[in-house]
C-alpha atoms as a PDB file:
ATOM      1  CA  UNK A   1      51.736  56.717 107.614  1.00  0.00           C
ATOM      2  CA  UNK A   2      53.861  54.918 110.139  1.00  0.00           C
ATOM      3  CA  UNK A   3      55.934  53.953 106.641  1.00  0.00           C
ATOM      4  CA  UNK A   4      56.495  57.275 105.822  1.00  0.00           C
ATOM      5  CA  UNK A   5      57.513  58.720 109.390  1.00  0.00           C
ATOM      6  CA  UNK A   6      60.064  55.909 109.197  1.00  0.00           C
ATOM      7  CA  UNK A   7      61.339  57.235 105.674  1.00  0.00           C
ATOM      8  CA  UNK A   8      61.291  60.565 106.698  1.00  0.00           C
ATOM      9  CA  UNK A   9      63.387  60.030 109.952  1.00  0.00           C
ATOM     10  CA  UNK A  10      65.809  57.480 108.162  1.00  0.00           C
ATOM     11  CA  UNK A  11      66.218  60.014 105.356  1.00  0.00           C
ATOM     12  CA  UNK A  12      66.591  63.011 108.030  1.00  0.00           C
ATOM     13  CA  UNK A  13      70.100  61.988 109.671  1.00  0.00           C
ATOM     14  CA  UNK A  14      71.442  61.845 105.725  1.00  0.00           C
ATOM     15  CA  UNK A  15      69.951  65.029 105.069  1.00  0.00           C
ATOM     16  CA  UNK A  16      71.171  66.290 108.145  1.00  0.00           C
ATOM     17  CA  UNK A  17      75.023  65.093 107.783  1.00  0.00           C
ATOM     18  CA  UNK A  18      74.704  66.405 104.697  1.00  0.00           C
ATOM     19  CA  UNK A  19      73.874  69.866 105.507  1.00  0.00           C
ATOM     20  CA  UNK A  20      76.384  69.710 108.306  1.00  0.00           C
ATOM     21  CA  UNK A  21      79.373  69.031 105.760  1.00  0.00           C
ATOM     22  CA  UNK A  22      77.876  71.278 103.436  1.00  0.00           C
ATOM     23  CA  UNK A  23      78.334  73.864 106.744  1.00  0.00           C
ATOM     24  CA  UNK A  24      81.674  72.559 107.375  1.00  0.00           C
ATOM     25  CA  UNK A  25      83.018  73.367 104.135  1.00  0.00           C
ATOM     26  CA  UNK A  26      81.916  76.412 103.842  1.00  0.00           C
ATOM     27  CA  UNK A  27      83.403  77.391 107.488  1.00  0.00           C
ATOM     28  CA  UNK A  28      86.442  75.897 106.252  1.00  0.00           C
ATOM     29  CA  UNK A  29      86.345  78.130 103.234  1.00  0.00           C
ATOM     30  CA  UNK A  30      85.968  81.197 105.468  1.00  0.00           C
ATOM     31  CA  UNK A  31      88.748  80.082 107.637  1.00  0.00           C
ATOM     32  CA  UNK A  32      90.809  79.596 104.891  1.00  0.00           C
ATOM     33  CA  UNK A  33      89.632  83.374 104.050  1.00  0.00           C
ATOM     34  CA  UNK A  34      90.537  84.959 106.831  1.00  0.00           C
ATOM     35  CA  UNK A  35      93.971  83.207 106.840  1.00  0.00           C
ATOM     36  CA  UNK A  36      94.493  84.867 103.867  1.00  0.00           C
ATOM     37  CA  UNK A  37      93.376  88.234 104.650  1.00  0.00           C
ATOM     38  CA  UNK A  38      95.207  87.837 107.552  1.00  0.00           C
ATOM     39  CA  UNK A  39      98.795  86.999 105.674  1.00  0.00           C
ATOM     40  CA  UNK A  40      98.017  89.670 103.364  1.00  0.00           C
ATOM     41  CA  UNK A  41      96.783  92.499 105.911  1.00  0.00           C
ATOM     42  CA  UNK A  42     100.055  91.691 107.475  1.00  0.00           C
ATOM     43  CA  UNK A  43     102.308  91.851 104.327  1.00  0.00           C
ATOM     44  CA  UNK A  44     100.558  95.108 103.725  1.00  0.00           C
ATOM     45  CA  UNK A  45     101.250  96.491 107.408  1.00  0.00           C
ATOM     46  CA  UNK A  46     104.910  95.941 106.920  1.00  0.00           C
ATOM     47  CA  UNK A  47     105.231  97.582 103.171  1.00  0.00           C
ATOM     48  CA  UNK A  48     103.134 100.490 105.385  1.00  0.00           C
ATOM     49  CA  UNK A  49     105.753 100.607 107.999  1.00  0.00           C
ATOM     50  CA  UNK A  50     108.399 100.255 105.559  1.00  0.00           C
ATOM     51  CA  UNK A  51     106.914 103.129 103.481  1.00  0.00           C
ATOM     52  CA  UNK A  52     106.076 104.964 106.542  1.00  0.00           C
ATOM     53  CA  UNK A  53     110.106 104.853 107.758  1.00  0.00           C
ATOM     54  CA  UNK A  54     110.990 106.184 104.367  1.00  0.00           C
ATOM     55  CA  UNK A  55     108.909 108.810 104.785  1.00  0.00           C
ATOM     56  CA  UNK A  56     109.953 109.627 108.181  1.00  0.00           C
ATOM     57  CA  UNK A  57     113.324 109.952 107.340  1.00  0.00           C
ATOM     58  CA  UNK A  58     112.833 112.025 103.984  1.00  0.00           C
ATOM     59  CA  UNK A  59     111.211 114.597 106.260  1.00  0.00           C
ATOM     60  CA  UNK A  60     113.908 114.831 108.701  1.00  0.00           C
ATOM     61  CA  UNK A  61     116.395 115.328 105.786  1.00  0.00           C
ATOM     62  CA  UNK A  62     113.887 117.818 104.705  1.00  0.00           C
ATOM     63  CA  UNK A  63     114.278 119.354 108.005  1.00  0.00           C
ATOM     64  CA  UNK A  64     117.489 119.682 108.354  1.00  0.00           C
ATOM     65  CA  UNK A  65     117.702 121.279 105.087  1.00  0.00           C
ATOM     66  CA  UNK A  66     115.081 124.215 106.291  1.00  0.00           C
ATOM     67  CA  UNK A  67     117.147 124.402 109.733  1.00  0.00           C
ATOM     68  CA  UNK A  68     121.013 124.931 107.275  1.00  0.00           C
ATOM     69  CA  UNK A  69     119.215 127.145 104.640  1.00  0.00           C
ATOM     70  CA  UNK A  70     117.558 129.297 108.494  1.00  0.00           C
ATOM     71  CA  UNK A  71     121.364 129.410 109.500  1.00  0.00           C
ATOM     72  CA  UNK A  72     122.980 130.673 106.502  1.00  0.00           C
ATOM     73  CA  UNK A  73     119.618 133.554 106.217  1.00  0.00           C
ATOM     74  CA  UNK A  74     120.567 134.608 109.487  1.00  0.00           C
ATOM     75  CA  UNK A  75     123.757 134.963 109.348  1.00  0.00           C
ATOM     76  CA  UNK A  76     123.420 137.243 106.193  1.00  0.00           C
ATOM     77  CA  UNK A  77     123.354 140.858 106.780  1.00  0.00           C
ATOM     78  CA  UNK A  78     120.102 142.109 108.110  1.00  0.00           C
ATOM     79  CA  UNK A  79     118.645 145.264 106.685  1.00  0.00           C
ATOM     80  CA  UNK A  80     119.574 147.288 109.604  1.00  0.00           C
ATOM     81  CA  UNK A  81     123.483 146.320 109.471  1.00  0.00           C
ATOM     82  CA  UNK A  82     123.243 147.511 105.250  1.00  0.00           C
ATOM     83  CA  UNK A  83     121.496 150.439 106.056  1.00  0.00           C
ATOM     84  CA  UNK A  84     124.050 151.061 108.974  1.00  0.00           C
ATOM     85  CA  UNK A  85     126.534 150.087 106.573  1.00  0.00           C
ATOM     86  CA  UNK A  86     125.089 153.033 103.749  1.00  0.00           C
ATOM     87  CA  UNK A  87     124.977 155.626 106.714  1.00  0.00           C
ATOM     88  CA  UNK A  88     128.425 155.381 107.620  1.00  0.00           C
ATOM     89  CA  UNK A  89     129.556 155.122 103.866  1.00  0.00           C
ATOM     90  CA  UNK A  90     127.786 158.521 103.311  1.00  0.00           C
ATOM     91  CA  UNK A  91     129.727 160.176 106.805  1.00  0.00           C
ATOM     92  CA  UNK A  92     132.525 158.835 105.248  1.00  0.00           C
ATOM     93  CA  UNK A  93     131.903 160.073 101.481  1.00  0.00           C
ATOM     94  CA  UNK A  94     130.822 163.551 103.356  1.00  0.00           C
ATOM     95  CA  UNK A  95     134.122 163.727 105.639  1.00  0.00           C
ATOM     96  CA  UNK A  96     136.085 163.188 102.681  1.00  0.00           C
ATOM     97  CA  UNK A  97     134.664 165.639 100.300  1.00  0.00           C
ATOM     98  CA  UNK A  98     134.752 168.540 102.919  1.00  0.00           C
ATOM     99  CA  UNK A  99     138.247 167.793 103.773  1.00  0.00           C
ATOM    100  CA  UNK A 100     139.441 168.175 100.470  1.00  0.00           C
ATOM    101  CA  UNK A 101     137.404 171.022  99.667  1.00  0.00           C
ATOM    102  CA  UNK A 102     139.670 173.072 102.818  1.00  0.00           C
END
């Protein structure tokens, strides 16, 4: 028995160390992971930006288009002005006519 106690703990350190690099290699492989992810999430953030500026600015173009195509609307002639506009041609038409009927 003592024999095999002795085994046991002589064996135990090996099967410890190796358990401990077997843990070790596979933290290593996680930090190597999540250095990746990292780079990537990163490289990914700035094609978002990048995308996100594009965007930004295709929507102020956008908006400056509504605000021209608003200014040349208003400065159209509003309904009242062409139906001020017909009134005053019919005065006009009527003034005419009865002057030349006299």
């Amino acid at each position: 028995m003592f024999v095999k106690v002795l085994i046991m703990s002589e064996s135990s350190p090996l099967i410890e160390r190796h358990q401990l690099k077997g843990i070790e290699d596979r933290l290593g492989r996680v930090e190597n992971t999540l250095s990746e992810i990292l780079e990537n999430g990163e490289l990914m953030e700035e094609r978002i930006k990048d995308k996100l500026g594009s965007l930004q600015e295709e929507l102020e173009r956008n908006t400056m288009q509504v605000k021209r195509m608003k200014l040349k609307i208003g400065q159209g002639m509003r309904p009242i002005t062409v139906i001020i506009f017909i009134l005053i041609g019919l005065m006009l038409w009527t003034w005419t006519f009865t002057w030349f009927r006299y």
